[in-house]
PDB file of N, CA and C in Angstrom:
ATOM      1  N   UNK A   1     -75.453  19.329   3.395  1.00  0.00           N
ATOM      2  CA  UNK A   1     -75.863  20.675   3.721  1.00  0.00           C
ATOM      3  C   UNK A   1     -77.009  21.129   2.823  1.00  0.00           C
ATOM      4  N   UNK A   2     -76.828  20.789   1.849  1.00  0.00           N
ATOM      5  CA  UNK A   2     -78.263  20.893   0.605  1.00  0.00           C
ATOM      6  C   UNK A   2     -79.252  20.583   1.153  1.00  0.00           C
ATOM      7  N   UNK A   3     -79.030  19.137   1.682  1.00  0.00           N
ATOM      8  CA  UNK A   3     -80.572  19.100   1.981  1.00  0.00           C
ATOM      9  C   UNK A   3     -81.565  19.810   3.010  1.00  0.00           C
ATOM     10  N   UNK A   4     -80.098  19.655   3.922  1.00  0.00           N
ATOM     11  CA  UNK A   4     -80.883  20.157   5.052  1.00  0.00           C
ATOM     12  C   UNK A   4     -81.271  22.074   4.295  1.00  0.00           C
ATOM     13  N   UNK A   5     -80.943  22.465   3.884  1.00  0.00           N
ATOM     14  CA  UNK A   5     -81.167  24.112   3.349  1.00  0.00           C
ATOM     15  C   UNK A   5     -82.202  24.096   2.546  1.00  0.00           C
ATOM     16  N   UNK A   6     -82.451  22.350   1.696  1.00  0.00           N
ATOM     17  CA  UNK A   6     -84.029  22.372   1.435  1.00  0.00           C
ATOM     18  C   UNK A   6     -85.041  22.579   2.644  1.00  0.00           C
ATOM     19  N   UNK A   7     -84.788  21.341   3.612  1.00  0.00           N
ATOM     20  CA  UNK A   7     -85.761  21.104   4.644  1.00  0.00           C
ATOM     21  C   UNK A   7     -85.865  22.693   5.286  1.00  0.00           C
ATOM     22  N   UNK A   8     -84.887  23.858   5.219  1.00  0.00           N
ATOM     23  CA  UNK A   8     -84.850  24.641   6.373  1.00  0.00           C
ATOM     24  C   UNK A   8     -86.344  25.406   5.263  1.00  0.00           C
ATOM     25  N   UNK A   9     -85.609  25.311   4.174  1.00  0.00           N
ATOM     26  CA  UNK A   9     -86.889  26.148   2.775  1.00  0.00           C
ATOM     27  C   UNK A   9     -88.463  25.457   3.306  1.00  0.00           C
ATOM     28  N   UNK A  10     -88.383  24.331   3.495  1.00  0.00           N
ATOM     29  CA  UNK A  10     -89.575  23.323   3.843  1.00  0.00           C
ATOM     30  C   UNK A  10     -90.144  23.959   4.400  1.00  0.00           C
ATOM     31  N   UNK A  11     -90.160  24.470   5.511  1.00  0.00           N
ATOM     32  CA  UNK A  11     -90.407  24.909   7.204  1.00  0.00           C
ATOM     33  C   UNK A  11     -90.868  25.991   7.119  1.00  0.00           C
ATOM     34  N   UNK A  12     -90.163  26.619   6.248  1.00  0.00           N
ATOM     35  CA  UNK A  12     -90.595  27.956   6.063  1.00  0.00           C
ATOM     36  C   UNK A  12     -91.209  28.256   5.456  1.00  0.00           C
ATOM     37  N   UNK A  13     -91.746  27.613   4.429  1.00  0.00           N
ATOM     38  CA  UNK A  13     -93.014  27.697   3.638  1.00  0.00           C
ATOM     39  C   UNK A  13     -93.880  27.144   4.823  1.00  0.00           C
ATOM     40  N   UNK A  14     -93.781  26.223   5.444  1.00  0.00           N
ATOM     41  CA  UNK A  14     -94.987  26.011   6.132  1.00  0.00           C
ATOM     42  C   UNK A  14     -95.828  26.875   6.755  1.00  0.00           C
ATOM     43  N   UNK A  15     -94.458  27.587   7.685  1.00  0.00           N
ATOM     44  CA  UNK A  15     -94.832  28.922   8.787  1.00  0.00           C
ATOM     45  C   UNK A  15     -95.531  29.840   7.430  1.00  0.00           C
ATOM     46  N   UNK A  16     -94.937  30.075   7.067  1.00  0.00           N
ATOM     47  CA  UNK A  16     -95.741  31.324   5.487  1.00  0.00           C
ATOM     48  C   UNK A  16     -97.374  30.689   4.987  1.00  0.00           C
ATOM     49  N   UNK A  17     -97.267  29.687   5.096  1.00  0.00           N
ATOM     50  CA  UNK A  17     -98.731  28.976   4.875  1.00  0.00           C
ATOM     51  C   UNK A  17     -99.361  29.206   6.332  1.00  0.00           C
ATOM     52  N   UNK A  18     -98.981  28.659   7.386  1.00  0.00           N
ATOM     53  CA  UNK A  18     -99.558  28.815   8.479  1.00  0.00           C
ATOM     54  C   UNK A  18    -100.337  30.133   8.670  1.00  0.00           C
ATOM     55  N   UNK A  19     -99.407  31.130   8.494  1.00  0.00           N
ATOM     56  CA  UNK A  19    -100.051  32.754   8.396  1.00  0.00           C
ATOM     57  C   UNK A  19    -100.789  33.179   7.684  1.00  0.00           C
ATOM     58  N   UNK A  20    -100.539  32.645   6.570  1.00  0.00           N
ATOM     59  CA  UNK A  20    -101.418  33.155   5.382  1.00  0.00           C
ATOM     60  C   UNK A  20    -102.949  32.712   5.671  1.00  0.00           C
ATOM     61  N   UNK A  21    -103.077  31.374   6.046  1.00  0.00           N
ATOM     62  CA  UNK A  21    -104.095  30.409   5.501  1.00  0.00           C
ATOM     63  C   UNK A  21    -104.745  30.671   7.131  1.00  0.00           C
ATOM     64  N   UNK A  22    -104.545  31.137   7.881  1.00  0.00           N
ATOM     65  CA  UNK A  22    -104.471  31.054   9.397  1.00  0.00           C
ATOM     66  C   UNK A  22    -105.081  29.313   9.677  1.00  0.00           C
ATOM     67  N   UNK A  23    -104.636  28.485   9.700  1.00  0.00           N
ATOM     68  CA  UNK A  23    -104.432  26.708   9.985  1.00  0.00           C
ATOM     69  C   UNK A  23    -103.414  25.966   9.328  1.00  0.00           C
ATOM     70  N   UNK A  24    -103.009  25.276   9.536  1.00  0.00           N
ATOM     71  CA  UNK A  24    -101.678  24.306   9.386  1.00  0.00           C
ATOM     72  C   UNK A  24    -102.013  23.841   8.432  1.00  0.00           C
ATOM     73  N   UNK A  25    -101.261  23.540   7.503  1.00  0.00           N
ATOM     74  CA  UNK A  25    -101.453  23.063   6.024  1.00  0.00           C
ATOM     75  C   UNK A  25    -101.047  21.545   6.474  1.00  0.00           C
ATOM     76  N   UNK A  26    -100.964  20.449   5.771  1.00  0.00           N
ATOM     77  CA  UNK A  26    -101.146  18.769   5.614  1.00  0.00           C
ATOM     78  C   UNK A  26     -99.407  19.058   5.228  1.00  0.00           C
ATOM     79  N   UNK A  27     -98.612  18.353   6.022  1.00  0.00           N
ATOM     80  CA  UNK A  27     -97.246  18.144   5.774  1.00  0.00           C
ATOM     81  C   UNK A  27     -96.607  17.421   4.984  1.00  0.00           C
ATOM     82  N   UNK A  28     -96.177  16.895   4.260  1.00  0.00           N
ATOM     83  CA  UNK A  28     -96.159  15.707   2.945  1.00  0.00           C
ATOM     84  C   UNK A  28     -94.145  15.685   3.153  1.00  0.00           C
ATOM     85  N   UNK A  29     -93.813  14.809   3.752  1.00  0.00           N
ATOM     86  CA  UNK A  29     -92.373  14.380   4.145  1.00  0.00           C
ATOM     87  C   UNK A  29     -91.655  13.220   3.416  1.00  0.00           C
ATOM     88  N   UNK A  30     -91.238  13.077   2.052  1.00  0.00           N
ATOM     89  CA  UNK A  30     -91.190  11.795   1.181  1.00  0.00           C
ATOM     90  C   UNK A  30     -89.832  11.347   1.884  1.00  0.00           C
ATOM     91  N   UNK A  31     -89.337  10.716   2.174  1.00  0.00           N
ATOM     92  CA  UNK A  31     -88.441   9.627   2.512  1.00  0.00           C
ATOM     93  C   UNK A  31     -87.357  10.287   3.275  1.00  0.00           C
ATOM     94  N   UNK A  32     -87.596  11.109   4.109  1.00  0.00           N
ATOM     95  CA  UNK A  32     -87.075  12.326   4.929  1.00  0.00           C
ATOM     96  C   UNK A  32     -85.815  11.907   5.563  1.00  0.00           C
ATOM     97  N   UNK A  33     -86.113  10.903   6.448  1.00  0.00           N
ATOM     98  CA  UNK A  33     -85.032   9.994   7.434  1.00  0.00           C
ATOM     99  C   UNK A  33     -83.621  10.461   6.982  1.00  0.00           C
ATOM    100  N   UNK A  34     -83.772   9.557   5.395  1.00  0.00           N
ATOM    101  CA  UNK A  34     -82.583   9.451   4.715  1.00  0.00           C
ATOM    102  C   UNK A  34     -81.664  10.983   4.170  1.00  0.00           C
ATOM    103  N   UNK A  35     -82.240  11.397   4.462  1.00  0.00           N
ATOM    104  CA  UNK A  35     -81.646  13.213   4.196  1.00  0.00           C
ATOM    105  C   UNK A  35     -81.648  13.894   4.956  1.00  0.00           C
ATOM    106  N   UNK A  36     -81.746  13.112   6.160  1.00  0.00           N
ATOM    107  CA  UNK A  36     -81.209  14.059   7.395  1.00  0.00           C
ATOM    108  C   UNK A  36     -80.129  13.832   8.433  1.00  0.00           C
ATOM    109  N   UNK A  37     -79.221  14.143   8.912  1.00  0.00           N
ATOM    110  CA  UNK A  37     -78.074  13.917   9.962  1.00  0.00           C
ATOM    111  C   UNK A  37     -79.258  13.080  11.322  1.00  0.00           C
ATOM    112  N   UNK A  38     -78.180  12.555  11.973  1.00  0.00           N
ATOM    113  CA  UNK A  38     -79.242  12.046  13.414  1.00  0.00           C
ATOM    114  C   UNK A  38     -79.658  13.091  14.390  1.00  0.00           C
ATOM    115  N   UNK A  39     -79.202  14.689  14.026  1.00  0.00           N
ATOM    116  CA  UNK A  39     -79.216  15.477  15.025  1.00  0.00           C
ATOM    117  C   UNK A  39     -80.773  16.271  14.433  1.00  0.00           C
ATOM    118  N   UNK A  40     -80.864  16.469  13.024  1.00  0.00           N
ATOM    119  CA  UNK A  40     -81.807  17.109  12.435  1.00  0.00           C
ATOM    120  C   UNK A  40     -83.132  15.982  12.622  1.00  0.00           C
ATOM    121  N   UNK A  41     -83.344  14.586  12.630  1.00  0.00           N
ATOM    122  CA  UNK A  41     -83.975  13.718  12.389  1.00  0.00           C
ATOM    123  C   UNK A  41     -84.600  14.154  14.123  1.00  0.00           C
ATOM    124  N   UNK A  42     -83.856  13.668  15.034  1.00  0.00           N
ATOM    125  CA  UNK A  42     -84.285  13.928  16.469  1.00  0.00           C
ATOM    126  C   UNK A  42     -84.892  16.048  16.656  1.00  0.00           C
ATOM    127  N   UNK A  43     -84.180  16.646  15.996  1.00  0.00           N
ATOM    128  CA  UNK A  43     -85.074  17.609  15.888  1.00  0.00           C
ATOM    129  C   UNK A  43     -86.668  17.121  14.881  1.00  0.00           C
ATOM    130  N   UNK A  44     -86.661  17.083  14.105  1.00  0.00           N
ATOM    131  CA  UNK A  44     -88.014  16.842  13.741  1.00  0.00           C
ATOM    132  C   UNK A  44     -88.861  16.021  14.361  1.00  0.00           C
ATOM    133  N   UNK A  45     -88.385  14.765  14.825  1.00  0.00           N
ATOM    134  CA  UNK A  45     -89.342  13.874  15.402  1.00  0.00           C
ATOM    135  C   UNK A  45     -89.918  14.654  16.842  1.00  0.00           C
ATOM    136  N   UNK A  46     -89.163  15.436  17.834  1.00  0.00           N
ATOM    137  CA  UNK A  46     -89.739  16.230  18.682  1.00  0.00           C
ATOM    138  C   UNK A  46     -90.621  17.164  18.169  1.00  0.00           C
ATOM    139  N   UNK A  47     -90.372  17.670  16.821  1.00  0.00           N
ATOM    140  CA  UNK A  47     -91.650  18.991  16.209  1.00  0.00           C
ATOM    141  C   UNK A  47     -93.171  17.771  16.104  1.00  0.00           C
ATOM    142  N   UNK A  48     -92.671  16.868  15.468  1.00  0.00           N
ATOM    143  CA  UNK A  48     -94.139  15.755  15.288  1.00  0.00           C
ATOM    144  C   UNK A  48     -94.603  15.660  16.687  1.00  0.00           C
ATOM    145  N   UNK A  49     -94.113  15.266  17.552  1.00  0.00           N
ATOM    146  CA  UNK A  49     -94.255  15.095  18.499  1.00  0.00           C
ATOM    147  C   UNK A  49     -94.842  15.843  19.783  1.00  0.00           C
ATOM    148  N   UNK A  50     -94.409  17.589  19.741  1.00  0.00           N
ATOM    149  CA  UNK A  50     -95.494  18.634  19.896  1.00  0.00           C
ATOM    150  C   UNK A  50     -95.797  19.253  19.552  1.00  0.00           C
ATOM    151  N   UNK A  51     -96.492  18.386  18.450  1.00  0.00           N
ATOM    152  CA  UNK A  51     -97.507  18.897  17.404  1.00  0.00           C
ATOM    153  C   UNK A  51     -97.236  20.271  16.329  1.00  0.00           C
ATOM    154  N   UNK A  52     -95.804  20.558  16.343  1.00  0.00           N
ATOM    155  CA  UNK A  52     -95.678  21.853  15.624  1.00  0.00           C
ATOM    156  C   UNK A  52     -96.258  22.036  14.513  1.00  0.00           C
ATOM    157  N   UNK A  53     -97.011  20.820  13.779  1.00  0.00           N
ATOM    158  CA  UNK A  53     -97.508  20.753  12.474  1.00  0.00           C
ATOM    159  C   UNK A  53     -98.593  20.586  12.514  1.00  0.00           C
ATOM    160  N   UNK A  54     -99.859  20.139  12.039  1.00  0.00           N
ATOM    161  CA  UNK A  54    -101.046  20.078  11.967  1.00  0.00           C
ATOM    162  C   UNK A  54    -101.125  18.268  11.540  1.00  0.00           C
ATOM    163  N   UNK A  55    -101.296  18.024  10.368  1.00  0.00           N
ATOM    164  CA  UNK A  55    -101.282  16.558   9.987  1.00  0.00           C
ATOM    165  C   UNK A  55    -100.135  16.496   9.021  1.00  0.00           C
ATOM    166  N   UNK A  56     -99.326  15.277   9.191  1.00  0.00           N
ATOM    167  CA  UNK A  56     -98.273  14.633   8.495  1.00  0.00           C
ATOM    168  C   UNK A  56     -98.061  13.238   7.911  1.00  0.00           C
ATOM    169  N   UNK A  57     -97.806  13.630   6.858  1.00  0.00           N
ATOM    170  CA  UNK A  57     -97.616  12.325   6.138  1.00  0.00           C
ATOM    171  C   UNK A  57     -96.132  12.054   6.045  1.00  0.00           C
ATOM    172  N   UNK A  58     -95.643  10.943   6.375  1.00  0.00           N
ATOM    173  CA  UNK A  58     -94.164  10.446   5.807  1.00  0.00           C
ATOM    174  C   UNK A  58     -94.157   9.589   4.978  1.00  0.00           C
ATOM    175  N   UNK A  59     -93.438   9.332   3.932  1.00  0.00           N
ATOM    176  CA  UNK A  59     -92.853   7.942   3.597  1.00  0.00           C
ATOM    177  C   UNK A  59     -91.573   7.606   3.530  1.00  0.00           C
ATOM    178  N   UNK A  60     -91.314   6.355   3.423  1.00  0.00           N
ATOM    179  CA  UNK A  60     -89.963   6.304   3.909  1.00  0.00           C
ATOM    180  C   UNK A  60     -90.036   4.779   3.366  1.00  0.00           C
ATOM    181  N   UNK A  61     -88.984   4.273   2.518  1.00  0.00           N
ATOM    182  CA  UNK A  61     -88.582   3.146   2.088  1.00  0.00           C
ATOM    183  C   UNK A  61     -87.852   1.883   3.474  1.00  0.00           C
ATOM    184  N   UNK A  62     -87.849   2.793   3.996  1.00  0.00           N
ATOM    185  CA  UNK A  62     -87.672   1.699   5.368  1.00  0.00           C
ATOM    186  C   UNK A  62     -88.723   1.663   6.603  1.00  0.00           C
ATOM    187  N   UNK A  63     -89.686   0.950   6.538  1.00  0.00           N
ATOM    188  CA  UNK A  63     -90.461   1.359   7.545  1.00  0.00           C
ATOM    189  C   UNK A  63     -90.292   0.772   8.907  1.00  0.00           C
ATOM    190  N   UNK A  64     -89.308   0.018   8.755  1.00  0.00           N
ATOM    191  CA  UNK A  64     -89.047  -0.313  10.094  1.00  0.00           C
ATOM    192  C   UNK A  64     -88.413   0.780  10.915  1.00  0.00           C
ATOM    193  N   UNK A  65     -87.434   1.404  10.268  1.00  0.00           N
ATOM    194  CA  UNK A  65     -86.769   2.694  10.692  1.00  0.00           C
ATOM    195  C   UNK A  65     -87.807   3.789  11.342  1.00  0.00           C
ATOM    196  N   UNK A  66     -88.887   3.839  10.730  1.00  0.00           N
ATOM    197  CA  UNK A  66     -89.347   5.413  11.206  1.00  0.00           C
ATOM    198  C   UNK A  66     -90.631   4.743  12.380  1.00  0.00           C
ATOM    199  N   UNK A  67     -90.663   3.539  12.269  1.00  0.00           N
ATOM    200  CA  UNK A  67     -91.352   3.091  13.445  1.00  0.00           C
ATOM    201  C   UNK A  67     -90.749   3.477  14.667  1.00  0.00           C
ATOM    202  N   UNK A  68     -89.444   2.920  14.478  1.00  0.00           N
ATOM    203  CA  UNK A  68     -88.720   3.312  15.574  1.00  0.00           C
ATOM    204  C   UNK A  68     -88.292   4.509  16.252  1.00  0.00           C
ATOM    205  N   UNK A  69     -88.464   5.572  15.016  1.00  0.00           N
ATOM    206  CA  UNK A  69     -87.655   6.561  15.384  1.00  0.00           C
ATOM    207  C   UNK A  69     -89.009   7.442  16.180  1.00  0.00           C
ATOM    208  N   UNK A  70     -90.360   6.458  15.530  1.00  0.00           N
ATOM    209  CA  UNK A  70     -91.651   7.284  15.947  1.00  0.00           C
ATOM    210  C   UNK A  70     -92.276   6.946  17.289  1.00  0.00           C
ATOM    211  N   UNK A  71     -91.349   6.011  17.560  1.00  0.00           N
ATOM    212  CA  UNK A  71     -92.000   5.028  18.569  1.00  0.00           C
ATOM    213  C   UNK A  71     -92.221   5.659  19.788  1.00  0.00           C
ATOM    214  N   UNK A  72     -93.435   5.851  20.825  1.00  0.00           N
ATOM    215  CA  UNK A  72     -93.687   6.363  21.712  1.00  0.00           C
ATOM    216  C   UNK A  72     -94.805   7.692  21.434  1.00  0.00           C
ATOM    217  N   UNK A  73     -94.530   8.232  20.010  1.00  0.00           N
ATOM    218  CA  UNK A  73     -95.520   9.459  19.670  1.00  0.00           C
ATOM    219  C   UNK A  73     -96.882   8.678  19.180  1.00  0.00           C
ATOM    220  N   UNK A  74     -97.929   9.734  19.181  1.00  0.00           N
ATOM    221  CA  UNK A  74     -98.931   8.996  19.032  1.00  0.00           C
ATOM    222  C   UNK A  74     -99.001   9.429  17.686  1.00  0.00           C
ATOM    223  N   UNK A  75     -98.968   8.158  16.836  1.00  0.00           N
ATOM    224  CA  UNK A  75     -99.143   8.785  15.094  1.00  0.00           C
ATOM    225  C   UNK A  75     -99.484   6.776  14.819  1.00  0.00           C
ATOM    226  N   UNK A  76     -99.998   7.258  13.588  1.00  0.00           N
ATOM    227  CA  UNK A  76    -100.798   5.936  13.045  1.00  0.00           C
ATOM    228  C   UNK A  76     -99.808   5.996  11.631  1.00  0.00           C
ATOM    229  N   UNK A  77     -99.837   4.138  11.828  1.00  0.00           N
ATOM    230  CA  UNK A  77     -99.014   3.770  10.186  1.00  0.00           C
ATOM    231  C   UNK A  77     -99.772   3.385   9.348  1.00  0.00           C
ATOM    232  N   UNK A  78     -99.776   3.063   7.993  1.00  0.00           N
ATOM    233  CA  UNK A  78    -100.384   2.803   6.776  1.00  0.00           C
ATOM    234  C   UNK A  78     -99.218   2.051   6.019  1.00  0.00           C
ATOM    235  N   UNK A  79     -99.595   1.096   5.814  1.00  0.00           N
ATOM    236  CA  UNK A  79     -98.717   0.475   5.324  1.00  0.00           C
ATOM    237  C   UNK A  79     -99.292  -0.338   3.836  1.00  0.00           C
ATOM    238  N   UNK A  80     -98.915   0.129   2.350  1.00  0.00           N
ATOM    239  CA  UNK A  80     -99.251  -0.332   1.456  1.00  0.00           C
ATOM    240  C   UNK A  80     -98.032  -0.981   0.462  1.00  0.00           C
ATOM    241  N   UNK A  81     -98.597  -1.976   0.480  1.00  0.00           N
ATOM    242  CA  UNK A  81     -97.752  -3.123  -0.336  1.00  0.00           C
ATOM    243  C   UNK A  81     -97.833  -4.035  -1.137  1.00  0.00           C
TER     244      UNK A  81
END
């Protein structure tokens, strides 16, 4: 429940940036997957997905995972190793 009451804090700074700044601030998501239920994860991947954000970065120690979970949206990987 913590986390997710971070992520809900997340969001809401965004929208507060969004207004303020009038344009979408750069999203920065560190290893997200893993701190979220499968119900919150499928909510976010639909926000990436229409576009509720501007540009996003994830990382995620499993990248096979968020391929998948990304699979079908149009987003580009980076992969450094």
């Amino acid at each position: 429940q913590r986390k997710s009451f971070i992520m809900a804090i997340r969001m809401a700074q965004f929208d507060i940036l969004t207004q303020i700044k009038g344009f979408k601030p750069i999203l920065l998501l560190d290893d997200i997957f893993d701190k979220l239920d499968e119900k919150r994860i499928k909510k976010l991947v639909e926000m990436i997905d229409n576009k509720v954000f501007g540009q996003v970065f994830l990382t995620d120690a499993r990248p096979n995972r968020t391929k998948e979970l990304l699979k079908g949206i149009d987003v580009r990987f980076l992969e450094i190793g």
